[in-house]
N, C-alpha and C. Protein backbone atom coordinates (compact mmCIF):
# COMPACT_ATOMS: atom_id res chain seq x y z
N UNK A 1 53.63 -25.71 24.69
CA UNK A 1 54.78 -26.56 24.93
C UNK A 1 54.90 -26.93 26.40
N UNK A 2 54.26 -26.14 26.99
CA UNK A 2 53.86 -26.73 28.97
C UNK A 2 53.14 -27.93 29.00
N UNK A 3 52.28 -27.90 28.30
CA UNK A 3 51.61 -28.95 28.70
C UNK A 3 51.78 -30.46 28.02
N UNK A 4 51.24 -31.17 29.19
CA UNK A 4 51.54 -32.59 29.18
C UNK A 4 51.68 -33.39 27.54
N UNK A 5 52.04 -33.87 27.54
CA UNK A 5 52.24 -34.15 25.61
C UNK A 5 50.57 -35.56 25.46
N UNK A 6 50.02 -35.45 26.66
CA UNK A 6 48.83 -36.37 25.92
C UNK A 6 47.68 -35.01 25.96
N UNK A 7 47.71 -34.23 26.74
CA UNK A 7 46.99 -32.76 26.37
C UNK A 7 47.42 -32.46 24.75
N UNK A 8 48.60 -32.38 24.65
CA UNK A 8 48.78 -31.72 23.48
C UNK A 8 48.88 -32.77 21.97
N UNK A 9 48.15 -33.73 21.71
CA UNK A 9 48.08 -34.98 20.85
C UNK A 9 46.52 -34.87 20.92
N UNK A 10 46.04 -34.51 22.28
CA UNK A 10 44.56 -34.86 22.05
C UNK A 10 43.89 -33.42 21.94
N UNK A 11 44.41 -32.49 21.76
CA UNK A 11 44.15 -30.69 21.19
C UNK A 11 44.31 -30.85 19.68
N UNK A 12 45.55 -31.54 19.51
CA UNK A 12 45.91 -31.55 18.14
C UNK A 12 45.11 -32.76 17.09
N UNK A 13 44.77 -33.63 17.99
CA UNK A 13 43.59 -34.34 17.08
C UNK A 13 42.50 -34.22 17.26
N UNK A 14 41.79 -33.29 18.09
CA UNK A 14 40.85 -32.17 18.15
C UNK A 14 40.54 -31.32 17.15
N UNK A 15 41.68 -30.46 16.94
CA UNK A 15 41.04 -29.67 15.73
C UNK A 15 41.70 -30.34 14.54
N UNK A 16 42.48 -31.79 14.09
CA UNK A 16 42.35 -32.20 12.79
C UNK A 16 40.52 -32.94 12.98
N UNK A 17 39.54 -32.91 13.85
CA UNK A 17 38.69 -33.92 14.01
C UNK A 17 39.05 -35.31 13.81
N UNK A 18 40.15 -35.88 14.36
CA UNK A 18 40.48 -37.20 14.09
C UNK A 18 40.01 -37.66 15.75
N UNK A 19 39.90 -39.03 15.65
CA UNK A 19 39.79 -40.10 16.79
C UNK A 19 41.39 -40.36 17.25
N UNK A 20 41.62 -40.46 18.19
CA UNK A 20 43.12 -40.94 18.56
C UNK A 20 43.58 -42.11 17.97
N UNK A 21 42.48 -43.00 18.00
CA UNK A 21 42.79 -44.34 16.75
C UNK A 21 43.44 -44.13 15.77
N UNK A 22 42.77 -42.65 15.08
CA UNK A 22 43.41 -42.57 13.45
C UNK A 22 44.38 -41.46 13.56
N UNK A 23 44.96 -41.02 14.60
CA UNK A 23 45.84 -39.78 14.55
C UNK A 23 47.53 -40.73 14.91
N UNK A 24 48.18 -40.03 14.23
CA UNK A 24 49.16 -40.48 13.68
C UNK A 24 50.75 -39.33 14.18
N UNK A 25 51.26 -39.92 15.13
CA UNK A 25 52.36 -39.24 15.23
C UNK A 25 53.49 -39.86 14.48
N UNK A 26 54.70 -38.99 14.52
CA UNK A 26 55.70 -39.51 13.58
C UNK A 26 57.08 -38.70 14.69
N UNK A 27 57.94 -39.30 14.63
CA UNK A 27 59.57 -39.19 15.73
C UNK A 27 60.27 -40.15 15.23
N UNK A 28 61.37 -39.84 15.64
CA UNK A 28 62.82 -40.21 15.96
C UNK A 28 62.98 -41.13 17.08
N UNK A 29 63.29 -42.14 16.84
CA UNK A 29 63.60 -43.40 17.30
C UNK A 29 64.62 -43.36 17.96
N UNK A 30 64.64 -43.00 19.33
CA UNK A 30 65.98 -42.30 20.21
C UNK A 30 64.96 -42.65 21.52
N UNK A 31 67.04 -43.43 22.63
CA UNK A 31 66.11 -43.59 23.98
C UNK A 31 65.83 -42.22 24.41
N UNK A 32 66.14 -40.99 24.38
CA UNK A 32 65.43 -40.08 25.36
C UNK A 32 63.94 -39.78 24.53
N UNK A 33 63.73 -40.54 23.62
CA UNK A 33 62.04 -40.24 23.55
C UNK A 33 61.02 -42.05 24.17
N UNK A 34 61.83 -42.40 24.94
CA UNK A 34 61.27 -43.43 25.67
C UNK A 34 59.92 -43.04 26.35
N UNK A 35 59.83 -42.27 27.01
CA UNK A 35 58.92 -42.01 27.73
C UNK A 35 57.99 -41.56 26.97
N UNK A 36 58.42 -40.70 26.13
CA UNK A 36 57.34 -40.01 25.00
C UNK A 36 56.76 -40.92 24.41
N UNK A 37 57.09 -41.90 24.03
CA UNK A 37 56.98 -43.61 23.20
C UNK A 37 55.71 -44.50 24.30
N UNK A 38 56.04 -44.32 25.23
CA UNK A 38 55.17 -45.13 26.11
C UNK A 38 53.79 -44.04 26.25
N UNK A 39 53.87 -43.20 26.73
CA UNK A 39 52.46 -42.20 26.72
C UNK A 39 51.66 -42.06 25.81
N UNK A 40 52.30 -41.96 24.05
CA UNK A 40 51.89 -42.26 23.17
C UNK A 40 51.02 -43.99 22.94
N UNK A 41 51.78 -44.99 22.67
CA UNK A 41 51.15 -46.12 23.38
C UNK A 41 49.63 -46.40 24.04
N UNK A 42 49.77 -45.62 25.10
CA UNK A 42 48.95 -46.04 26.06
C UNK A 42 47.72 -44.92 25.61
N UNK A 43 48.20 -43.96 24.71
CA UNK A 43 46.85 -43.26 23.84
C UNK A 43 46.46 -43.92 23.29
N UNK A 44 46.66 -45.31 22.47
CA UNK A 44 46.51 -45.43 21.27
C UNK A 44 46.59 -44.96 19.68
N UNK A 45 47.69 -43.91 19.88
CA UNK A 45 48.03 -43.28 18.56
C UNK A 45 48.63 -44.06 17.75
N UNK A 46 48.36 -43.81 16.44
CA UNK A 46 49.55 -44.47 15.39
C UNK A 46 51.02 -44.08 15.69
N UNK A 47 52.01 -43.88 15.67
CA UNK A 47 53.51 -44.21 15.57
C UNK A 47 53.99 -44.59 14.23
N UNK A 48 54.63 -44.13 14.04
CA UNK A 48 55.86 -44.11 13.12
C UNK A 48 57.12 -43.66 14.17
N UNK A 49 58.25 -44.96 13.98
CA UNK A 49 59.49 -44.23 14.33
C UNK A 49 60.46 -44.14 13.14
N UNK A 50 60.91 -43.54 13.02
CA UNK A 50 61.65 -43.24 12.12
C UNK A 50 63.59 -42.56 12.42
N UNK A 51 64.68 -43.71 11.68
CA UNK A 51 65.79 -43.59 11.84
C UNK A 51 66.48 -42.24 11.97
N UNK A 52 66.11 -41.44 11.51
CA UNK A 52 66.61 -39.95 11.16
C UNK A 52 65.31 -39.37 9.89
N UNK A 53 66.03 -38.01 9.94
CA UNK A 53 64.64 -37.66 8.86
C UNK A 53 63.92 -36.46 9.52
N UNK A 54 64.54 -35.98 10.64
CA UNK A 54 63.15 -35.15 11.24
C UNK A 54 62.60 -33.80 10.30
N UNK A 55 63.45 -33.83 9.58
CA UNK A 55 63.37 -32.54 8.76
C UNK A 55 62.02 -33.15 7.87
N UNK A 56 61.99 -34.28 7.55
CA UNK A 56 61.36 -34.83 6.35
C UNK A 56 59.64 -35.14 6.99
N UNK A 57 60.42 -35.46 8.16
CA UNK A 57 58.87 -35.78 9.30
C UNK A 57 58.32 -34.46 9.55
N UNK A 58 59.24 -33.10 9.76
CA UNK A 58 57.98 -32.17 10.06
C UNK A 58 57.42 -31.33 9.11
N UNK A 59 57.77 -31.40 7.75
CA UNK A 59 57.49 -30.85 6.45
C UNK A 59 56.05 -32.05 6.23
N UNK A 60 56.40 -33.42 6.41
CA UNK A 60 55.41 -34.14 5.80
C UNK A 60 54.05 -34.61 6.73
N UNK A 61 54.03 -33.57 8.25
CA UNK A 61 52.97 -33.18 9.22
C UNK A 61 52.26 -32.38 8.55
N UNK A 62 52.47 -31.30 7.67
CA UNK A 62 51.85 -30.04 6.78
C UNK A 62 51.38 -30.52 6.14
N UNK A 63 51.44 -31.73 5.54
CA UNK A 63 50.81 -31.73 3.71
C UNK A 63 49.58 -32.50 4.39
N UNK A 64 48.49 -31.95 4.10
CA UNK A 64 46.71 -32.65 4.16
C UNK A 64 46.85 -34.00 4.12
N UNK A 65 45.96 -35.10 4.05
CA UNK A 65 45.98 -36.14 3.67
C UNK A 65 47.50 -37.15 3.43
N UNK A 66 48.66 -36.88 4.27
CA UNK A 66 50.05 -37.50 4.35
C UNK A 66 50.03 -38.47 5.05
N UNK A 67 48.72 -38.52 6.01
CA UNK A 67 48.81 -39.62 6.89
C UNK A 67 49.75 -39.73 8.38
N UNK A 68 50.16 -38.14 8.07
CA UNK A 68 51.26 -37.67 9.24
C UNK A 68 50.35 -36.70 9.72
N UNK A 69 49.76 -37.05 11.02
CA UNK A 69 49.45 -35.43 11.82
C UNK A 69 50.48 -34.60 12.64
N UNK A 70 51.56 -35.05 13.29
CA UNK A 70 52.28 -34.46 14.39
C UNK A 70 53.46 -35.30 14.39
N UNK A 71 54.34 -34.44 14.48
CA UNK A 71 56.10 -34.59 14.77
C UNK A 71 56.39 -34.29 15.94
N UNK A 72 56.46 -35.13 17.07
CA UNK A 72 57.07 -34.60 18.51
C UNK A 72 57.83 -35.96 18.75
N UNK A 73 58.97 -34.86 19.55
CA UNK A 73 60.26 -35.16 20.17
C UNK A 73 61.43 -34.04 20.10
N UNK A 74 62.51 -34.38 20.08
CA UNK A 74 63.72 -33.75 19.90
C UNK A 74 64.57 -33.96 18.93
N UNK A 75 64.84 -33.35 18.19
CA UNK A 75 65.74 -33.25 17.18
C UNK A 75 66.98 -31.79 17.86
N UNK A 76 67.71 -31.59 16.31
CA UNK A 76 68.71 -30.47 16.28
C UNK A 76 68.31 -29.53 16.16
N UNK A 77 69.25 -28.53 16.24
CA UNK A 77 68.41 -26.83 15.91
C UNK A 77 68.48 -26.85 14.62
N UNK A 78 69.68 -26.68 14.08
CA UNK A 78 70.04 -27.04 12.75
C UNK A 78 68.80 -27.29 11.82
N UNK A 79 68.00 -28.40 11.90
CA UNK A 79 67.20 -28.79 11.66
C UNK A 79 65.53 -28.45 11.57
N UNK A 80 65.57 -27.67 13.06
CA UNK A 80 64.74 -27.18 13.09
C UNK A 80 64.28 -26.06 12.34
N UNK A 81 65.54 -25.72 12.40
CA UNK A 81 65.56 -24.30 11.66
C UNK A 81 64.94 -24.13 9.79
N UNK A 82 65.67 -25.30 9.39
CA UNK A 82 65.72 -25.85 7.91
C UNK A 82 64.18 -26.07 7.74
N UNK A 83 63.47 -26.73 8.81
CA UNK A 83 62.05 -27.84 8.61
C UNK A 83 60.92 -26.36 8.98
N UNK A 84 61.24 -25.58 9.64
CA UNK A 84 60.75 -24.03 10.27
C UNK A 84 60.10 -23.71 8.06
N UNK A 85 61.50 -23.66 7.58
CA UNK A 85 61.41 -22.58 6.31
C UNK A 85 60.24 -23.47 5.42
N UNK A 86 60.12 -24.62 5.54
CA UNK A 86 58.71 -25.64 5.00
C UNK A 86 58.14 -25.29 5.34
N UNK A 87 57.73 -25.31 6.84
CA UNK A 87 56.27 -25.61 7.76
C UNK A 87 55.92 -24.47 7.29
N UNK A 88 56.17 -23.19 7.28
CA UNK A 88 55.83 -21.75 7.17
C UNK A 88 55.86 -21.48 5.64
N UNK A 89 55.95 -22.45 4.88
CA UNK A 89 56.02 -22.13 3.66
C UNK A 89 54.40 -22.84 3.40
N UNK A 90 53.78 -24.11 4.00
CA UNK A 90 53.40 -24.80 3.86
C UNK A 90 51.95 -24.40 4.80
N UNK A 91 52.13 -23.23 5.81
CA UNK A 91 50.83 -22.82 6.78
C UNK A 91 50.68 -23.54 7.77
N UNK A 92 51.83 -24.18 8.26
CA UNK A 92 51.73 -24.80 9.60
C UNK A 92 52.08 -23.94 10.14
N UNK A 93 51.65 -25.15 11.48
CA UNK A 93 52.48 -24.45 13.26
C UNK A 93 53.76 -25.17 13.53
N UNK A 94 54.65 -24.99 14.34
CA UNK A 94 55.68 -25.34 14.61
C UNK A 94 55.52 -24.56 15.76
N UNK A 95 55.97 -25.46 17.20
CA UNK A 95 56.60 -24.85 18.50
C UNK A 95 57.72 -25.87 18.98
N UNK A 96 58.73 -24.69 19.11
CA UNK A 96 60.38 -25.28 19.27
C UNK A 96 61.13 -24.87 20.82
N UNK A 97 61.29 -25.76 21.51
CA UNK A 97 62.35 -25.61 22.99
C UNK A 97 63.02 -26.36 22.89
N UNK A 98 64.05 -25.61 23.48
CA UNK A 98 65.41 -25.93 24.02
C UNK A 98 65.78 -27.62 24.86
N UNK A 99 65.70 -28.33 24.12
CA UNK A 99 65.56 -29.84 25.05
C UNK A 99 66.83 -30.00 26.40
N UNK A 100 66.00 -30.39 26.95
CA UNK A 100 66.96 -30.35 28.19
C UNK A 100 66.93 -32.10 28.89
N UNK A 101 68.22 -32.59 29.12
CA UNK A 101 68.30 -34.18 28.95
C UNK A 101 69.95 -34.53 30.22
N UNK A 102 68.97 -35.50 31.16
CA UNK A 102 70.03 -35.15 32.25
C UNK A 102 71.60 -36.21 31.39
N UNK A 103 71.52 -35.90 30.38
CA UNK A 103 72.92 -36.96 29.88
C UNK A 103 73.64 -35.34 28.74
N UNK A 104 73.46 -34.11 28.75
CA UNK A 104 74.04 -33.14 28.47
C UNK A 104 75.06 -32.95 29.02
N UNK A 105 75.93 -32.13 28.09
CA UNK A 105 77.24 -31.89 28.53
C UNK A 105 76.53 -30.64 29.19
N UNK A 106 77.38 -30.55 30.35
CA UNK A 106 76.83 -29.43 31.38
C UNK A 106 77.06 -27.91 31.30
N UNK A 107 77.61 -28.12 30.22
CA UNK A 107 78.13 -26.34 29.93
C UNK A 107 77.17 -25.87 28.49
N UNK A 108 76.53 -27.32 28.32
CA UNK A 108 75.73 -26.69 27.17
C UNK A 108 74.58 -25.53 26.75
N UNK A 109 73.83 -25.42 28.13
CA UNK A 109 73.23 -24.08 28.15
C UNK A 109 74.13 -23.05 28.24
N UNK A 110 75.10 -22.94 28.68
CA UNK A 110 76.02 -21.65 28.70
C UNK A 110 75.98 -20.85 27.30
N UNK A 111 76.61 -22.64 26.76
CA UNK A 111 77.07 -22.31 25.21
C UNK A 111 75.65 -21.90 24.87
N UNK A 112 74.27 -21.75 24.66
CA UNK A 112 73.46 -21.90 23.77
C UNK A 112 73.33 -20.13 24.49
N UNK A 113 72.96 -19.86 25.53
CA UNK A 113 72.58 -18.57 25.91
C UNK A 113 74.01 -17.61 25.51
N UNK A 114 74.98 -18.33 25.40
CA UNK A 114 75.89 -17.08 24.67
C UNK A 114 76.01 -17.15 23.41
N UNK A 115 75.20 -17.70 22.52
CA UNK A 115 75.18 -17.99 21.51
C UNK A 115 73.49 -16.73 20.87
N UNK A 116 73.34 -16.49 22.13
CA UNK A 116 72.16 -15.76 21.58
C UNK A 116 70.55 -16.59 21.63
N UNK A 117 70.58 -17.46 22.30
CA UNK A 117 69.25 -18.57 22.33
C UNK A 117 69.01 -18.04 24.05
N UNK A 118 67.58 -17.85 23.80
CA UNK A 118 66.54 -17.99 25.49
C UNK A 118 66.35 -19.18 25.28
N UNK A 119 67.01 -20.11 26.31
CA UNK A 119 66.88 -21.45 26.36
C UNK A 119 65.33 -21.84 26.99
N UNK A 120 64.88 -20.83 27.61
CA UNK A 120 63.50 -21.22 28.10
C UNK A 120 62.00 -20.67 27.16
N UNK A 121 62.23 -20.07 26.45
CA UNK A 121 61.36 -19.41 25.22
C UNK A 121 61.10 -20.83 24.47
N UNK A 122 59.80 -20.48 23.73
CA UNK A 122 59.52 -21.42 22.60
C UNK A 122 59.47 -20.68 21.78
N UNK A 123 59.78 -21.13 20.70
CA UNK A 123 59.86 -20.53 19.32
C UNK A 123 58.58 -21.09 18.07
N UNK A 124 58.29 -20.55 17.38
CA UNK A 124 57.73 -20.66 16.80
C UNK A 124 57.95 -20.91 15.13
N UNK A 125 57.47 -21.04 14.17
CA UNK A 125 58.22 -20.98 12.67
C UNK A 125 58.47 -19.70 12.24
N UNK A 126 57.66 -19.30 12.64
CA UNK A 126 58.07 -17.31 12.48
C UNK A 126 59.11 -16.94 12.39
N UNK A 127 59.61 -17.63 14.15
CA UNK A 127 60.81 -17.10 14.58
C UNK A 127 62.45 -17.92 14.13
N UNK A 128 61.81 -18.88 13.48
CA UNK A 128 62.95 -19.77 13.16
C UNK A 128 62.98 -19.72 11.83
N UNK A 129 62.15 -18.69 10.92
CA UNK A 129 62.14 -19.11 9.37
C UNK A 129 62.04 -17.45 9.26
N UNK A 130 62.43 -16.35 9.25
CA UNK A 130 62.10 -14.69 9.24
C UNK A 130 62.11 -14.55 7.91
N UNK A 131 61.12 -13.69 7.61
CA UNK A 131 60.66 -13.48 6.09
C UNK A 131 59.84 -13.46 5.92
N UNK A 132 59.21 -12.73 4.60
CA UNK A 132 58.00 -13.29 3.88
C UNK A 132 58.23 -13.85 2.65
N UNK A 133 59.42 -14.04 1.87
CA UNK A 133 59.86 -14.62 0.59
C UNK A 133 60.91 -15.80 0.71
N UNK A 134 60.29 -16.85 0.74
CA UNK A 134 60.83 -18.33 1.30
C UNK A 134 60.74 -19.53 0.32
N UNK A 135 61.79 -20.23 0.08
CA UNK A 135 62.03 -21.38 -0.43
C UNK A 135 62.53 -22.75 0.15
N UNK A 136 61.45 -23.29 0.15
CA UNK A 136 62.63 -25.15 0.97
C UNK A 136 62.50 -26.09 -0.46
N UNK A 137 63.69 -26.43 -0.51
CA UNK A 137 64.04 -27.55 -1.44
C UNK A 137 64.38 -28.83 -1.48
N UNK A 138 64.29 -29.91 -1.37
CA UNK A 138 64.71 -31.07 -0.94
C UNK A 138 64.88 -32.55 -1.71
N UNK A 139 65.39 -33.37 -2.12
CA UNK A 139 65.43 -34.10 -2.73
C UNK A 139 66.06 -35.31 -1.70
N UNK A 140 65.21 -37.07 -1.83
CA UNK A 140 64.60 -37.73 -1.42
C UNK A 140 66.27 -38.26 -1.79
N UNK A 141 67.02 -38.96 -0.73
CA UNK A 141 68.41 -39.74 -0.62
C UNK A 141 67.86 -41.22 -0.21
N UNK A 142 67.38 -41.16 0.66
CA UNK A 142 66.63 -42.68 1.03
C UNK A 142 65.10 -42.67 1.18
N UNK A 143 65.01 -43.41 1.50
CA UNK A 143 62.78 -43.50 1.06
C UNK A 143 62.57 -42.82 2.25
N UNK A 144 61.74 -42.31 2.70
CA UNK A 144 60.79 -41.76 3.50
C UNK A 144 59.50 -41.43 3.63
N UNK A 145 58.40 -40.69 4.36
CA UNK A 145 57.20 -40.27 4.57
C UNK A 145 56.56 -39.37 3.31
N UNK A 146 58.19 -38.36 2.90
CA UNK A 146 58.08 -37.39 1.92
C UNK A 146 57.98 -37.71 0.93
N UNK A 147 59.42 -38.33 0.50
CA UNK A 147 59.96 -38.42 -0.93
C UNK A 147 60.40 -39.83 -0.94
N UNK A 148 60.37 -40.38 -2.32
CA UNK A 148 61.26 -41.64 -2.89
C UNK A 148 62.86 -41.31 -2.76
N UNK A 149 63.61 -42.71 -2.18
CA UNK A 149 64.58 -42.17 -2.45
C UNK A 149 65.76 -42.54 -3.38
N UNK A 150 66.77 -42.49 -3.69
CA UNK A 150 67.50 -42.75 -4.95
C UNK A 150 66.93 -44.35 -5.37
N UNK A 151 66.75 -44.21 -6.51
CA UNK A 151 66.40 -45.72 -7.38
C UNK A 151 67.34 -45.69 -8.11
N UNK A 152 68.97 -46.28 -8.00
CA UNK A 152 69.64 -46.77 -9.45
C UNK A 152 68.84 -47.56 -10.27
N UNK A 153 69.13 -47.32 -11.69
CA UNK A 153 68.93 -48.03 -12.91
C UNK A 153 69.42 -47.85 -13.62
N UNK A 154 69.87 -48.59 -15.00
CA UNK A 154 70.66 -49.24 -15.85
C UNK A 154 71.18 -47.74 -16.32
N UNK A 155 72.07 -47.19 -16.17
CA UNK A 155 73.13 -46.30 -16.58
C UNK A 155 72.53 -45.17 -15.94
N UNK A 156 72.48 -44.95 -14.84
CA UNK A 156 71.40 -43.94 -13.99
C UNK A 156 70.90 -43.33 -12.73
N UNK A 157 69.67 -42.68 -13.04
CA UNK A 157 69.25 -42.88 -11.34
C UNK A 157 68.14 -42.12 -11.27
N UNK A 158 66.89 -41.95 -10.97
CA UNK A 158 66.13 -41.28 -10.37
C UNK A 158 65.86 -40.59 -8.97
N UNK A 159 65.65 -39.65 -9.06
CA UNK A 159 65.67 -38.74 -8.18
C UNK A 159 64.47 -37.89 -7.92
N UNK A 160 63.66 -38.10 -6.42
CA UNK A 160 62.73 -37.21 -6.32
C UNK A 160 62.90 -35.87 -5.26
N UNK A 161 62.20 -35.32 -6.11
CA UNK A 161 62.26 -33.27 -4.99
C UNK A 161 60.97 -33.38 -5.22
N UNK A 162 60.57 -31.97 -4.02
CA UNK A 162 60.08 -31.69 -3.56
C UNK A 162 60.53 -29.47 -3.44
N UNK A 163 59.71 -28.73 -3.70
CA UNK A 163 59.99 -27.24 -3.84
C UNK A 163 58.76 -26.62 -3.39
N UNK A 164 58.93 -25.83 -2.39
CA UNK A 164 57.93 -24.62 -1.88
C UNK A 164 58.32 -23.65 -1.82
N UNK A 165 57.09 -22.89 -1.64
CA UNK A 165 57.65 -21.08 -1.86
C UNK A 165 56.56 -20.29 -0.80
N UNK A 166 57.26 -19.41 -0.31
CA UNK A 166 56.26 -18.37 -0.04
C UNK A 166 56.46 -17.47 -0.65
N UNK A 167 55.45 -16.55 -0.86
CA UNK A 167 54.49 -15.99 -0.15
C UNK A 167 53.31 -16.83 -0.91
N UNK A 168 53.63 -17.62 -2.12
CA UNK A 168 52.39 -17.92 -3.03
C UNK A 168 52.22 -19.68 -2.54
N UNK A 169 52.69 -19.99 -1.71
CA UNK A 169 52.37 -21.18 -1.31
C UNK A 169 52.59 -22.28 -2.22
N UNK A 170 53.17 -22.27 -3.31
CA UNK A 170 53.42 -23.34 -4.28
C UNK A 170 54.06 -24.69 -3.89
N UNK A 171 53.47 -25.66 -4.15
CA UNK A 171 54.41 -27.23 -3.84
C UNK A 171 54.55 -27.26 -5.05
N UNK A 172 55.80 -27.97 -5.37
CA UNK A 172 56.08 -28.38 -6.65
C UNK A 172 56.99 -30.07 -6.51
N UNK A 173 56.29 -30.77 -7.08
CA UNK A 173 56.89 -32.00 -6.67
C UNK A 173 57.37 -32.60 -8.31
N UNK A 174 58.63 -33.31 -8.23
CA UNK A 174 59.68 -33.99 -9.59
C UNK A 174 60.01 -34.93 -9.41
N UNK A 175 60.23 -35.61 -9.96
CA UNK A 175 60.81 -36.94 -10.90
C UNK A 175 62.21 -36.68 -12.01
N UNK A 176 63.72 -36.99 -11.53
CA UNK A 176 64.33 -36.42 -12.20
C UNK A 176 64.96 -37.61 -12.59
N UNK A 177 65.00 -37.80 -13.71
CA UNK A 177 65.71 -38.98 -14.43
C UNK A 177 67.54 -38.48 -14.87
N UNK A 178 68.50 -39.01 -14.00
CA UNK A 178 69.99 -38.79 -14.42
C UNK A 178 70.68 -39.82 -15.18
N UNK A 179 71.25 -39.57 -16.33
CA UNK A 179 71.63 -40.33 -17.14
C UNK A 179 73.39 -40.13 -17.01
N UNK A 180 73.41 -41.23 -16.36
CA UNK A 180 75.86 -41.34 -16.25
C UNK A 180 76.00 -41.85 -17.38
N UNK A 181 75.60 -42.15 -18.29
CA UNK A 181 77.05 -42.39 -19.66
C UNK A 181 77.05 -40.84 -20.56
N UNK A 182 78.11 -40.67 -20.61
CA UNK A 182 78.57 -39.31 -21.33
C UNK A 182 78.11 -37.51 -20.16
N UNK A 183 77.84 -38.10 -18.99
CA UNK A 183 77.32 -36.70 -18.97
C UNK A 183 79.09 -36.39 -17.83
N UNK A 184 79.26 -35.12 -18.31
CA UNK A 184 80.31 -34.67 -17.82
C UNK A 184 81.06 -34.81 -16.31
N UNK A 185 79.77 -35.01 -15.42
CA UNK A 185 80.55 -34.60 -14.24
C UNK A 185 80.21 -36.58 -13.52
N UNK A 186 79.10 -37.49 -14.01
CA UNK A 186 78.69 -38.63 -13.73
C UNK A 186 79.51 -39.49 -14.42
N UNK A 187 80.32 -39.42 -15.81
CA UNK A 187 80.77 -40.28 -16.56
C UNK A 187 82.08 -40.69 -15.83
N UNK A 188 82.67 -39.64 -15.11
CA UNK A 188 83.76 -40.41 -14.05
C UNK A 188 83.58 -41.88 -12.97
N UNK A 189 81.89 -42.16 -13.01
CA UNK A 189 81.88 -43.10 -11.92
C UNK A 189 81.14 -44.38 -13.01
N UNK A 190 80.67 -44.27 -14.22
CA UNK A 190 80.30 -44.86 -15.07
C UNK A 190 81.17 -46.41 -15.65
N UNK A 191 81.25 -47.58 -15.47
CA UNK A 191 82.53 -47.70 -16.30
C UNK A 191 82.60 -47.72 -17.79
């Protein structure tokens, strides 16, 4: 996490054996990743920005053949934390710091180091997902990298998830067809 982020794009498409041509980052579309945006650029990496979603972007860096190699930027902890219990479900890496952004409220490291966070440590999925018996669950609200997302249809709706597990590594991916006329808790929004 020290080093320069075109060191660490061209390590990381190193050992996928990709060309920088075909390596593919994926972020959050935010000005404090401006700079990150331009360095990238001037690699020639693929890009994806993406509105929100980081949870969805660093689960869908893990899956082989996604067309996603790498999730960098800044997101929430919150988040991190949630996308940690995938990656590690899934046999990735994940390394997580404390973003530091001269437009912070200035008491915010206080709050984070009395909160129990080494703001200068990187973390790892290990450390953000503890366990060896793990589940991430997720189901697709708007389209993304991962999942489809809600399709209404004629008295209805489809719905896709997505389910992993450790220790046995299972993906389990669905297609859930919901039917609103007569069902108890949907027939309220039905007319």
């Amino acid at each position: 996490m020290d080093l320069p982020i075109e060191d660490i794009i061209r390590i990381v498409a190193q050992e996928k054996n990709l060309a920088l041509s075909n390596f593919t980052v994926i972020m959050l579309e935010r000005d404090r990743h401006s700079e990150i945006l331009s360095i990238l650029r001037k690699l020639g990496v693929r890009i994806i920005l993406i509105p929100d979603g980081d949870i969805a972007a660093a689960v869908v860096s893990c899956i082989p053949n996604s067309g996603v190699d790498l999730l960098i930027g800044a997101g929430a902890g919150p988040e991190a934390t949630i996308a940690a219990t995938a990656v590690k479900c899934l046999g990735g890496t994940m390394l997580v710091k404390v973003w530091r952004d001269k437009k912070d409220d200035s008491k915010r490291m206080g709050r984070l180091k009395q909160a129990g966070v080494d703001v200068d440590k990187t973390y790892n999925q290990d450390e953000l997902a503890r366990g060896s018996e793990l589940v991430f669950a997720a189901s697709g609200i708007t389209k993304g990298e991962l999942l489809d997302g809600v399709r209404l249809i004629p008295n209805g709706a489809i719905v896709n998830s997505i389910c992993m597990r450790l220790p046995s590594g299972t993906v389990e991916r669905s297609e859930t067809t919901l039917r609103f006329k007569g069902h108890p808790v949907y027939d309220q929004f039905y007319p």
